[in-house]
C-alpha atoms as a PDB file:
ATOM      1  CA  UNK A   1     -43.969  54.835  21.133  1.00  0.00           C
ATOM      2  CA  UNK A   2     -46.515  52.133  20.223  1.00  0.00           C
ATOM      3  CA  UNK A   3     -46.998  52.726  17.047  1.00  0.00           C
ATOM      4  CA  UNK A   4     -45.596  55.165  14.177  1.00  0.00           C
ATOM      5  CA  UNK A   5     -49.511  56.530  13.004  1.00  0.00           C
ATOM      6  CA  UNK A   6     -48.308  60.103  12.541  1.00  0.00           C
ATOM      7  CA  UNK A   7     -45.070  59.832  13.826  1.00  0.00           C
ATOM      8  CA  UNK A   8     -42.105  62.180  12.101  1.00  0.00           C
ATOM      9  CA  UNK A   9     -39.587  60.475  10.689  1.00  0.00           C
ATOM     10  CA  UNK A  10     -36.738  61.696   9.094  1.00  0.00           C
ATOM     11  CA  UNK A  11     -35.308  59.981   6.359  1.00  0.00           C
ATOM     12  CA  UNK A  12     -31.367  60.926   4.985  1.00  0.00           C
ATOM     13  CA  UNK A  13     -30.760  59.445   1.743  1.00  0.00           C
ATOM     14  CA  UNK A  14     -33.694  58.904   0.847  1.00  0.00           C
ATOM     15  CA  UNK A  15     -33.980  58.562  -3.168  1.00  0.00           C
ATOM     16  CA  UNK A  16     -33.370  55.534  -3.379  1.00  0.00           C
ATOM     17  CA  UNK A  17     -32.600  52.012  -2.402  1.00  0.00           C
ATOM     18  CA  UNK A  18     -32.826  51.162   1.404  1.00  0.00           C
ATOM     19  CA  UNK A  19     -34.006  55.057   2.026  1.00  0.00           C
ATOM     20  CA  UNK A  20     -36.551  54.885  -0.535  1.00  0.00           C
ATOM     21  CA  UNK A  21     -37.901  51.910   0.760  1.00  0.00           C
ATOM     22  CA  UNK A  22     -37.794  52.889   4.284  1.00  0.00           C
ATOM     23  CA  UNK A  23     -39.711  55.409   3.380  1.00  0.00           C
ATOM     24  CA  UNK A  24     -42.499  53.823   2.217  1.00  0.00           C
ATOM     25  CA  UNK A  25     -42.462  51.549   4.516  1.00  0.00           C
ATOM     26  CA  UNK A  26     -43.259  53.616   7.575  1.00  0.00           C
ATOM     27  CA  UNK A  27     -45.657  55.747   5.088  1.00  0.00           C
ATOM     28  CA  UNK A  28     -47.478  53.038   5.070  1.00  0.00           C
ATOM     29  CA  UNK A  29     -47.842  52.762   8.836  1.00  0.00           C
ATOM     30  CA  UNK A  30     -49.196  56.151   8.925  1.00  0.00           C
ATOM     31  CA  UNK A  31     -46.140  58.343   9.630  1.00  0.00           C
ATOM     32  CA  UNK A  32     -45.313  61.710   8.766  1.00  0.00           C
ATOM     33  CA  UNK A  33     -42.327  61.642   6.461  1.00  0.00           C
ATOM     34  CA  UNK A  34     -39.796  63.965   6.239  1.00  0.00           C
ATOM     35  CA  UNK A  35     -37.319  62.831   3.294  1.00  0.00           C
ATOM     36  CA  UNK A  36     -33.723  64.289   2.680  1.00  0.00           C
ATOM     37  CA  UNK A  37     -31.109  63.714  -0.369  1.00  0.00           C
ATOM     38  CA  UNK A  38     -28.343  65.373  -2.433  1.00  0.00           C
ATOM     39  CA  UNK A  39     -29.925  63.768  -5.546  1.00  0.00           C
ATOM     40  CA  UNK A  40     -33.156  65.701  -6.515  1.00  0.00           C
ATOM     41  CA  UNK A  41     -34.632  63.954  -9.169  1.00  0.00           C
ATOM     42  CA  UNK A  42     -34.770  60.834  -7.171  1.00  0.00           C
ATOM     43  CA  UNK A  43     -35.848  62.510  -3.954  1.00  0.00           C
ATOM     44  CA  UNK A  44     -38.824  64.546  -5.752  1.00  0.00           C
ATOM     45  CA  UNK A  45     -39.475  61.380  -7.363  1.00  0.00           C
ATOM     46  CA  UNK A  46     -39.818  59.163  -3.669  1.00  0.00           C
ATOM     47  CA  UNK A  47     -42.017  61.943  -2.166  1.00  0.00           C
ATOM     48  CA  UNK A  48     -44.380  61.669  -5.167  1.00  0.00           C
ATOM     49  CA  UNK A  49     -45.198  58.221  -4.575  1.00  0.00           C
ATOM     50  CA  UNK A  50     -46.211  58.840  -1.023  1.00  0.00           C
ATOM     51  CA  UNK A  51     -47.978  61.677  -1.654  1.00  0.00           C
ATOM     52  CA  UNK A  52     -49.937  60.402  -4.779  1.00  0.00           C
ATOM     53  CA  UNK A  53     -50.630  56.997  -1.798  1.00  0.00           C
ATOM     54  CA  UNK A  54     -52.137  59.362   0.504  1.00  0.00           C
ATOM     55  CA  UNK A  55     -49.133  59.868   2.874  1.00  0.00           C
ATOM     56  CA  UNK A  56     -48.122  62.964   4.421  1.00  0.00           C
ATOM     57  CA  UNK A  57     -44.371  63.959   3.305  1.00  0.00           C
ATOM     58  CA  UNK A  58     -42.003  66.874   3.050  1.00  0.00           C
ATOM     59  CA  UNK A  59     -38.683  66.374   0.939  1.00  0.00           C
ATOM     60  CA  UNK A  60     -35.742  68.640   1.102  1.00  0.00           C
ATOM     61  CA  UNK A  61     -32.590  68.468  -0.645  1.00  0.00           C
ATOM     62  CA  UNK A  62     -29.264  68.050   1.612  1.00  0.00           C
ATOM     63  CA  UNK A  63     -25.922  67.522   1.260  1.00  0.00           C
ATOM     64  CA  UNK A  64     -25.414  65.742   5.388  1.00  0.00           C
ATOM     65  CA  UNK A  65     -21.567  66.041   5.031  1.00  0.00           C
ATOM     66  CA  UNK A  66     -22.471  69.501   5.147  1.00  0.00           C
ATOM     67  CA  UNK A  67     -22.907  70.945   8.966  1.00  0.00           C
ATOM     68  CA  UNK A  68     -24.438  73.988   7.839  1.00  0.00           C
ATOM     69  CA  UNK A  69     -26.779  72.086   5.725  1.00  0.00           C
ATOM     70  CA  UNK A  70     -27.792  69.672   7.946  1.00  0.00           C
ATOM     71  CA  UNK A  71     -28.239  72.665  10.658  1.00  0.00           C
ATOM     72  CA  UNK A  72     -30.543  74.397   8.860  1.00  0.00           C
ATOM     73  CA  UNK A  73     -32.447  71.468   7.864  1.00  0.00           C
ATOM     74  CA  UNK A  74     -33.022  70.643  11.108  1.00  0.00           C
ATOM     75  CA  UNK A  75     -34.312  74.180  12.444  1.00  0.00           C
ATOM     76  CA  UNK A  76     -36.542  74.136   9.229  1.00  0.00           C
ATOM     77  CA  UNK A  77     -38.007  70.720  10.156  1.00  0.00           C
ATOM     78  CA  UNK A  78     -38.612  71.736  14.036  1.00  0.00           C
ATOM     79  CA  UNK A  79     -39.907  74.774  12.931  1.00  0.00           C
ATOM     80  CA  UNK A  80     -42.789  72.786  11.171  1.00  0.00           C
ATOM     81  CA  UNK A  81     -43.008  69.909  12.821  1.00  0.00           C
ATOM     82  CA  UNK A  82     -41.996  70.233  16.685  1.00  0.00           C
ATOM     83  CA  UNK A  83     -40.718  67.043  17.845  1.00  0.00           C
ATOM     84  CA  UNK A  84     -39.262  64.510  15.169  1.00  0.00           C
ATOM     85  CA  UNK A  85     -39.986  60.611  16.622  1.00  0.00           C
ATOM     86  CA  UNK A  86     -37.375  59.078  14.241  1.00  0.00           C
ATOM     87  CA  UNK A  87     -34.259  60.468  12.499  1.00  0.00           C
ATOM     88  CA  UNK A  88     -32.950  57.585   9.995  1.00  0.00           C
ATOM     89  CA  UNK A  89     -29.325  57.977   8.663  1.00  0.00           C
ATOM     90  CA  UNK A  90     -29.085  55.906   5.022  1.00  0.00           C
ATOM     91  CA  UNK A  91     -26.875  58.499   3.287  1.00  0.00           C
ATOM     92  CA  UNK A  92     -23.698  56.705   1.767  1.00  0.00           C
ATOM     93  CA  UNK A  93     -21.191  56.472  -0.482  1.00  0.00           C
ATOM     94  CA  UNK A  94     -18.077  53.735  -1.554  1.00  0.00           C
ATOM     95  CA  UNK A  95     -15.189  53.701  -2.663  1.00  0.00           C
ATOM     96  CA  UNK A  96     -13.720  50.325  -3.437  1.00  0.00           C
ATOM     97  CA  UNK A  97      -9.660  48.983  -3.948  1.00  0.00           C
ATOM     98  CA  UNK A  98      -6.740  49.261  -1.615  1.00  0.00           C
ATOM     99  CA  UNK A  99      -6.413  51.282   1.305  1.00  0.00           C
ATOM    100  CA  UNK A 100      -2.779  53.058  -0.050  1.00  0.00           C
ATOM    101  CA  UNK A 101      -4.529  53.596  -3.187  1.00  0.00           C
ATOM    102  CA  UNK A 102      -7.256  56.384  -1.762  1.00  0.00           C
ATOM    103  CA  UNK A 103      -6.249  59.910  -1.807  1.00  0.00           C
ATOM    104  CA  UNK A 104      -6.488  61.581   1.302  1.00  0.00           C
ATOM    105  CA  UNK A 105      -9.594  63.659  -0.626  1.00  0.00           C
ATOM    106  CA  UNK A 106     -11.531  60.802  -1.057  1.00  0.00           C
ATOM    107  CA  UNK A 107     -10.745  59.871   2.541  1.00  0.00           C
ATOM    108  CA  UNK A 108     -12.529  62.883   3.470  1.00  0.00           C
ATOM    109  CA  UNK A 109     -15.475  62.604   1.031  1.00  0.00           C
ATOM    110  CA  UNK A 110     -16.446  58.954   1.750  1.00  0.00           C
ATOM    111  CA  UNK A 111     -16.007  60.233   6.056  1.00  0.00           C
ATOM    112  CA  UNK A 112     -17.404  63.219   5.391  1.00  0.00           C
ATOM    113  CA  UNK A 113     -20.739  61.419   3.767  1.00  0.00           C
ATOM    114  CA  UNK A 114     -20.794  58.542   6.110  1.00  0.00           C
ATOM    115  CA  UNK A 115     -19.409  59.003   9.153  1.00  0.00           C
ATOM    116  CA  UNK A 116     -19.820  63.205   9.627  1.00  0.00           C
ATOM    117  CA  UNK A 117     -23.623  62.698   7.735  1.00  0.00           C
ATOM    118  CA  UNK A 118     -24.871  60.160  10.947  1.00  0.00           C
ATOM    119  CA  UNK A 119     -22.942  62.545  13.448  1.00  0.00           C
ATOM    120  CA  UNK A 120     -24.408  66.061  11.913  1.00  0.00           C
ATOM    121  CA  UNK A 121     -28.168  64.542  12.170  1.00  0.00           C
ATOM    122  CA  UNK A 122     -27.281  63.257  15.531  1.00  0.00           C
ATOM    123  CA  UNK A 123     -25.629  66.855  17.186  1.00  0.00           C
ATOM    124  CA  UNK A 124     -28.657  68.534  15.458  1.00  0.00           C
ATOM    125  CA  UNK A 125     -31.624  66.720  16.397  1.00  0.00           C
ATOM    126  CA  UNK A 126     -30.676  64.647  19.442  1.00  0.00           C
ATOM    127  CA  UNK A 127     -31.654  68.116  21.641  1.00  0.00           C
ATOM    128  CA  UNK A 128     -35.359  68.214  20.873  1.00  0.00           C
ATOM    129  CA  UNK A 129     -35.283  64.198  21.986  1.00  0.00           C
ATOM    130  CA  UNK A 130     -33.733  64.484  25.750  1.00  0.00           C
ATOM    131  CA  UNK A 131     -35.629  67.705  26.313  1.00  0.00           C
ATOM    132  CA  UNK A 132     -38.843  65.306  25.191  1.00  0.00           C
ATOM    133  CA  UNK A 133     -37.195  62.537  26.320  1.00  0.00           C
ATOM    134  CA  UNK A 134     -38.502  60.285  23.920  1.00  0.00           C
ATOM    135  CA  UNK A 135     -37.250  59.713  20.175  1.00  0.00           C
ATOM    136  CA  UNK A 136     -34.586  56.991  18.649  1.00  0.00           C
ATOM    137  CA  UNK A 137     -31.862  57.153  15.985  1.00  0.00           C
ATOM    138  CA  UNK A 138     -31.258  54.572  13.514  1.00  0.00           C
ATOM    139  CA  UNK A 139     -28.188  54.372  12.072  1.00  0.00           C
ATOM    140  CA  UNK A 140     -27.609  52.263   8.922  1.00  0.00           C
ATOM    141  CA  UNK A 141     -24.200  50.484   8.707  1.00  0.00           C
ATOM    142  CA  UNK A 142     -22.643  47.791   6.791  1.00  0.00           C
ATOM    143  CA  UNK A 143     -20.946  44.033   7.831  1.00  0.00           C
ATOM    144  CA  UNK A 144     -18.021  45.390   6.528  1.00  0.00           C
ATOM    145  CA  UNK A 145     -18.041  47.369   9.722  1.00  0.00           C
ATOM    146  CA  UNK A 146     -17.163  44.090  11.615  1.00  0.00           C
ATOM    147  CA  UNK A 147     -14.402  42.274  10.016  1.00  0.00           C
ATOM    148  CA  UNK A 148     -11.387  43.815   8.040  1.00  0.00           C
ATOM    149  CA  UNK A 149     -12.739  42.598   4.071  1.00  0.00           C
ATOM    150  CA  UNK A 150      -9.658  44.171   1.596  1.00  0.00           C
ATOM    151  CA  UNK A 151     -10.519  46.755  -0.755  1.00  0.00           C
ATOM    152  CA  UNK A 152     -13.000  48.598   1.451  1.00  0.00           C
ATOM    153  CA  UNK A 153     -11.069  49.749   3.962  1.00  0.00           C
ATOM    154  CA  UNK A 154     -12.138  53.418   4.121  1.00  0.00           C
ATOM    155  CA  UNK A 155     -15.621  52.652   3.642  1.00  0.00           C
ATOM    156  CA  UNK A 156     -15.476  49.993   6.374  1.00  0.00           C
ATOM    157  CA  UNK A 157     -13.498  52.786   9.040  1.00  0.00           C
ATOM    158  CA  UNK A 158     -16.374  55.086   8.305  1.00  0.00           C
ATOM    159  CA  UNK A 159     -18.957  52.654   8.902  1.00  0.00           C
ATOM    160  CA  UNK A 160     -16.973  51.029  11.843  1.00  0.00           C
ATOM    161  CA  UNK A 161     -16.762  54.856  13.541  1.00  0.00           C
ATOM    162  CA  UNK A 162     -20.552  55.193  13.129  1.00  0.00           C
ATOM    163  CA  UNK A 163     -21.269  52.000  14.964  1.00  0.00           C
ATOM    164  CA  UNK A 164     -19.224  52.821  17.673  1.00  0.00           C
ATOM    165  CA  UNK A 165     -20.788  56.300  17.857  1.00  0.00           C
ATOM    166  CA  UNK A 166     -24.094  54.709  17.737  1.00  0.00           C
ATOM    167  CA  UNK A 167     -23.581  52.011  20.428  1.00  0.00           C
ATOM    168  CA  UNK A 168     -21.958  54.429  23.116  1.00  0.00           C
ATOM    169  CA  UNK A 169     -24.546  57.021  22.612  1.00  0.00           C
ATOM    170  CA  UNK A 170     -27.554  54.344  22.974  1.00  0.00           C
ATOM    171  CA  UNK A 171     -25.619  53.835  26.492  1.00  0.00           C
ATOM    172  CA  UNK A 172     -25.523  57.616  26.876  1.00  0.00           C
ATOM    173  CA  UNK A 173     -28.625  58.542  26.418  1.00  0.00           C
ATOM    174  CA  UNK A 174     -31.065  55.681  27.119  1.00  0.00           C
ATOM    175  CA  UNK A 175     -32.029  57.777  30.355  1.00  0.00           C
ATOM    176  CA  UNK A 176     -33.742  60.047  28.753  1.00  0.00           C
ATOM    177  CA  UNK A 177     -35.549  57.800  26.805  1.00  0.00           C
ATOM    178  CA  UNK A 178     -33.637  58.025  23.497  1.00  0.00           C
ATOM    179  CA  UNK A 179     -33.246  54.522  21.496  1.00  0.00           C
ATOM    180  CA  UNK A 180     -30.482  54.098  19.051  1.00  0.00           C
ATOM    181  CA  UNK A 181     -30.622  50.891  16.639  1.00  0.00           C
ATOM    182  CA  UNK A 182     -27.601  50.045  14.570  1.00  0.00           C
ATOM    183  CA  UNK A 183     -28.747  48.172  11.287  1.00  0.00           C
ATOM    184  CA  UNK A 184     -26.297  45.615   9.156  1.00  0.00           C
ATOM    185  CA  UNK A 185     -28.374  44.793   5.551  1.00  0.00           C
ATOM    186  CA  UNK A 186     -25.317  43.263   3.886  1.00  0.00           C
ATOM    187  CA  UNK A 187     -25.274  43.207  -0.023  1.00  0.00           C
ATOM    188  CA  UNK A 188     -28.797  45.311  -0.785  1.00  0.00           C
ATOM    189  CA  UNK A 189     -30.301  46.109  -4.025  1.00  0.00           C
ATOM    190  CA  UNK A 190     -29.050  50.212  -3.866  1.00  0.00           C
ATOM    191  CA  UNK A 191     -27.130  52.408  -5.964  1.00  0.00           C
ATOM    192  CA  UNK A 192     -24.012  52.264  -3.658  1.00  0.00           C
ATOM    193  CA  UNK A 193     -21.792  49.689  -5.522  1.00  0.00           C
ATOM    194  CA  UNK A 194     -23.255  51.064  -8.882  1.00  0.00           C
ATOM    195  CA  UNK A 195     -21.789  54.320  -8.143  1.00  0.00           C
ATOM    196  CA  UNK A 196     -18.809  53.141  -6.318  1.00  0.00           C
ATOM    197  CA  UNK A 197     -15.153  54.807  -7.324  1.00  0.00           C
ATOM    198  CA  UNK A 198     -12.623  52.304  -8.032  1.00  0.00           C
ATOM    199  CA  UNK A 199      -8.831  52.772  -7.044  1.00  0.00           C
ATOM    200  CA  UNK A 200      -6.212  50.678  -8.645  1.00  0.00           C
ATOM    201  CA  UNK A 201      -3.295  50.453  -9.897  1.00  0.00           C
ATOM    202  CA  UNK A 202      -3.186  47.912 -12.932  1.00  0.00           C
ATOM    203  CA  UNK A 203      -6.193  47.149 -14.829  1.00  0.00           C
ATOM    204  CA  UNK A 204      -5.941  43.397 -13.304  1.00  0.00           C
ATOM    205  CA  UNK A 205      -6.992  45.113 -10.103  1.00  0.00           C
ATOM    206  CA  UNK A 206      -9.697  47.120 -11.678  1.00  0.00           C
ATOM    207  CA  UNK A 207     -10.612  43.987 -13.232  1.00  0.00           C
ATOM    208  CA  UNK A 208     -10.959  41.995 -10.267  1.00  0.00           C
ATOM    209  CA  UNK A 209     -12.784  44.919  -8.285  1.00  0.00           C
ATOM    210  CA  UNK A 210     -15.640  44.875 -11.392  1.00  0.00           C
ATOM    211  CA  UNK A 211     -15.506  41.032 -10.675  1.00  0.00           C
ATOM    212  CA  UNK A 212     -16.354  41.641  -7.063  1.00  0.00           C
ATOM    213  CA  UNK A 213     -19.174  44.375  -7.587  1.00  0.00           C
ATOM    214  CA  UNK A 214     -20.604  41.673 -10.169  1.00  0.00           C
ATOM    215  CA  UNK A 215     -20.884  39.122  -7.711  1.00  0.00           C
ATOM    216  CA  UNK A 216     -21.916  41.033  -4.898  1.00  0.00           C
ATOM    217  CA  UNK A 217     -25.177  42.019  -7.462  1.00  0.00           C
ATOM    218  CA  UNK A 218     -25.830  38.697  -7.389  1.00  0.00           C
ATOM    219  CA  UNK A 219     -26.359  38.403  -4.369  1.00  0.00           C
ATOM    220  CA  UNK A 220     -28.541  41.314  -3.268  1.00  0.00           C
ATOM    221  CA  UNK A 221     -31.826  41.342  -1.178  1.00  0.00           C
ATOM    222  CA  UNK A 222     -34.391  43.545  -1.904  1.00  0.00           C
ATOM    223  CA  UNK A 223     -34.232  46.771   0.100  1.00  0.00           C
ATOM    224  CA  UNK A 224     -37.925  46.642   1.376  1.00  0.00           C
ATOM    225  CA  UNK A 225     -36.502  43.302   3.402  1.00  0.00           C
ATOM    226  CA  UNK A 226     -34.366  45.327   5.046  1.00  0.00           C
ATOM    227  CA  UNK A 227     -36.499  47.951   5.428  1.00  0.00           C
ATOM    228  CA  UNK A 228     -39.530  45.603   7.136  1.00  0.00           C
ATOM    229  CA  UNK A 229     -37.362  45.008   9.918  1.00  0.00           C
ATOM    230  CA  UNK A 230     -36.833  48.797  10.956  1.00  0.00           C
ATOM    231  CA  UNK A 231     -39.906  49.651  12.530  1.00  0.00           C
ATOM    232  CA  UNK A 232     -40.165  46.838  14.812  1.00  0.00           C
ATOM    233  CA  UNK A 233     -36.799  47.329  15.760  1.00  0.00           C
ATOM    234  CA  UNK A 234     -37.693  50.824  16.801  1.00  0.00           C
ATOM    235  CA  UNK A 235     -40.535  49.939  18.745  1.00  0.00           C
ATOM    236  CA  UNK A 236     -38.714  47.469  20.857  1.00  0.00           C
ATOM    237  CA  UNK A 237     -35.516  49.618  21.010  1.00  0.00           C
ATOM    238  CA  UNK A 238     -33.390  47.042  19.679  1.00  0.00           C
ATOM    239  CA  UNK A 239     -29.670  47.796  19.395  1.00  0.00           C
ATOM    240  CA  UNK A 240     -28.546  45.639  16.546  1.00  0.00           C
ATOM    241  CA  UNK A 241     -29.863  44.466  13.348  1.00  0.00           C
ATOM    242  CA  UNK A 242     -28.292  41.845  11.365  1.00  0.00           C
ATOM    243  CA  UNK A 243     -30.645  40.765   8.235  1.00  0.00           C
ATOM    244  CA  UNK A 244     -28.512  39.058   5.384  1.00  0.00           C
ATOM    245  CA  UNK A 245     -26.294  35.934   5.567  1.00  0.00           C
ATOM    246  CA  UNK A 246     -22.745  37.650   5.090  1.00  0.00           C
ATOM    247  CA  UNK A 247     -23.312  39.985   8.376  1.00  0.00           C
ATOM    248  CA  UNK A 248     -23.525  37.171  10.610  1.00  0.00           C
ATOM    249  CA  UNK A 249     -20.874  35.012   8.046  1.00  0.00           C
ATOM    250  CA  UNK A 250     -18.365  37.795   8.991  1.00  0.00           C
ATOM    251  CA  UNK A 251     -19.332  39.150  12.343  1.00  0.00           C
ATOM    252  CA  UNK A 252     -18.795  35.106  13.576  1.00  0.00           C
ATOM    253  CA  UNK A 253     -15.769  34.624  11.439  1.00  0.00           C
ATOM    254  CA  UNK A 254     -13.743  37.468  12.768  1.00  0.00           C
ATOM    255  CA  UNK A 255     -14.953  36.880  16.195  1.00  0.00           C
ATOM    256  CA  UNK A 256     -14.201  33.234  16.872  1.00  0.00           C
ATOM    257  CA  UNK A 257     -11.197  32.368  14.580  1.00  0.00           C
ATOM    258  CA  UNK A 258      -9.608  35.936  13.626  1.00  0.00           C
ATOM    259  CA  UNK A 259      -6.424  34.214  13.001  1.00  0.00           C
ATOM    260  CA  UNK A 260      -8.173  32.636   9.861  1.00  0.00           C
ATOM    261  CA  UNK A 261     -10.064  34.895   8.474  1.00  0.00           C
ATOM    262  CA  UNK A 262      -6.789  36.984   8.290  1.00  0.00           C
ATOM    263  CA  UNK A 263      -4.826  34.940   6.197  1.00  0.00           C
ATOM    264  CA  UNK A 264      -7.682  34.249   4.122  1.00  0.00           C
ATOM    265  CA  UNK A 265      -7.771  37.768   3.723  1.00  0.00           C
ATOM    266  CA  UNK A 266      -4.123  38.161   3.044  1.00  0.00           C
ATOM    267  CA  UNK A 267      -4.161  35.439   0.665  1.00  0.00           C
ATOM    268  CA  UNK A 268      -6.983  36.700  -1.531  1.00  0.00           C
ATOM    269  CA  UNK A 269      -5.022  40.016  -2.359  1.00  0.00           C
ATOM    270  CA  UNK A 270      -1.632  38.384  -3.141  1.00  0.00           C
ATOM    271  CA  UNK A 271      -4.269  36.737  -5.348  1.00  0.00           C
ATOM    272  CA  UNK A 272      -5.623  39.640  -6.912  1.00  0.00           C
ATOM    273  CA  UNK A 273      -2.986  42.266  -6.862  1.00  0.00           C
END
């Protein structure tokens, strides 16, 4: 692929932050955009501003946790479209506090969303690419996927399982010509944190965990930075993408000197618990 000028690309979670922006990113390249969400309003509202710009778009509303779901979404979007050049996975959801805290439903729910979402879009649409050998995946994680942060522990496992899936199927299927590009944003301008579920157990803890979405806001890029880098990390099949300061803060810290960053870890929740 040299260039995305009506290329299909398939957007999950798409209504809004880095998915929205995405989006209109590679509309603006030319592509043929394909846009999925469980939030309607949102999703109706994305595909309006490329279409009213000019761009080509389809939006349909999915739940990816769902297999079924995402099955049908994908016959419906072969169907029309043949081949699909790019399937993006953005869809996500958080739950912040301690690990012992989270039921084993929301376990479920935040895998089921993040973890199963990526894999669904994958099992469904990775066919149509080695049979046409030619297409790429790109899988949006998180830095909290490379060091153990407290109080997003499940969040962190699902986006740690994702990478992994994502790494050993580039290996897998780069002979067919398949790319798959993990992508690290750090703290982004989205509606994750705002919509975040807090578990804790005295309101100091709920306290603190406000404290932490509050400064993480202040911190935020702007989604379209992360989204800028995505299509010339498709093009040159690149495997990793780190874009804000606290990926590579973390991915370094817990590589080199593990032994710190643990009991800096320990200390701050004896700290705030």
């Amino acid at each position: 692929m040299n260039s995305f000028q009506d290329a299909v690309i398939v957007v999950a979670g798409a209504g809004c932050g880095i998915g929205r922006a995405t989006a209109l990113t590679f509309s603006r390249l030319g592509a043929k955009l394909v846009l999925a969400d469980i939030q309607e309003e949102p999703l109706a509202k994305v595909a309006g501003e490329i279409s009213s710009n000019g761009g080509n778009v389809r939006a349909f509303h999915l739940d990816v946790s769902d297999r079924e779901q995402v099955a049908s979404f994908a016959r419906s979007v072969l169907d029309e479209f043949r081949n699909v050049d790019v399937v993006i996975s953005n869809a996500g959801v958080l739950i912040l506090g301690e690990t012992r805290l989270v039921s084993l439903e929301d376990f479920r729910w935040l895998m089921g969303v993040n973890f199963w979402g990526g894999v669904h879009l994958i099992h469904f649409f990775l066919p149509s690419m080695v049979e046409r050998k030619q297409g790429h995946f790109v899988n949006i994680s998180s830095p909290n996927a490379l060091a153990p942060v407290p109080y997003v522990g499940p969040y962190a496992a699902s986006k740690s399982a994702m990478v992994m899936v994502s790494e050993t199927l580039r290996v897998e299927v780069a002979r067919f010509g398949v790319g798959v590009t993990t992508v690290c944003p750090g703290f982004t301008r989205t509606e994750l944190r705002p919509r975040a579920k807090f578990r804790a157990d005295t309101e100091a803890g709920e306290k603190f965990l406000l404290h932490v979405r509050e400064r993480a806001k202040q911190r935020e890029i702007d989604p379209f930075k992360v989204a800028r880098r995505i299509p010339p990390a498709v093009l040159k099949n690149r495997a990793f993408v780190r874009i804000s300061r606290e990926t590579y803060l973390l991915s370094w810290a817990y590589r080199f000197i593990p032994g710190v960053f643990r009991r800096v870890a320990q200390y701050v929740v004896k700290r705030t618990s």
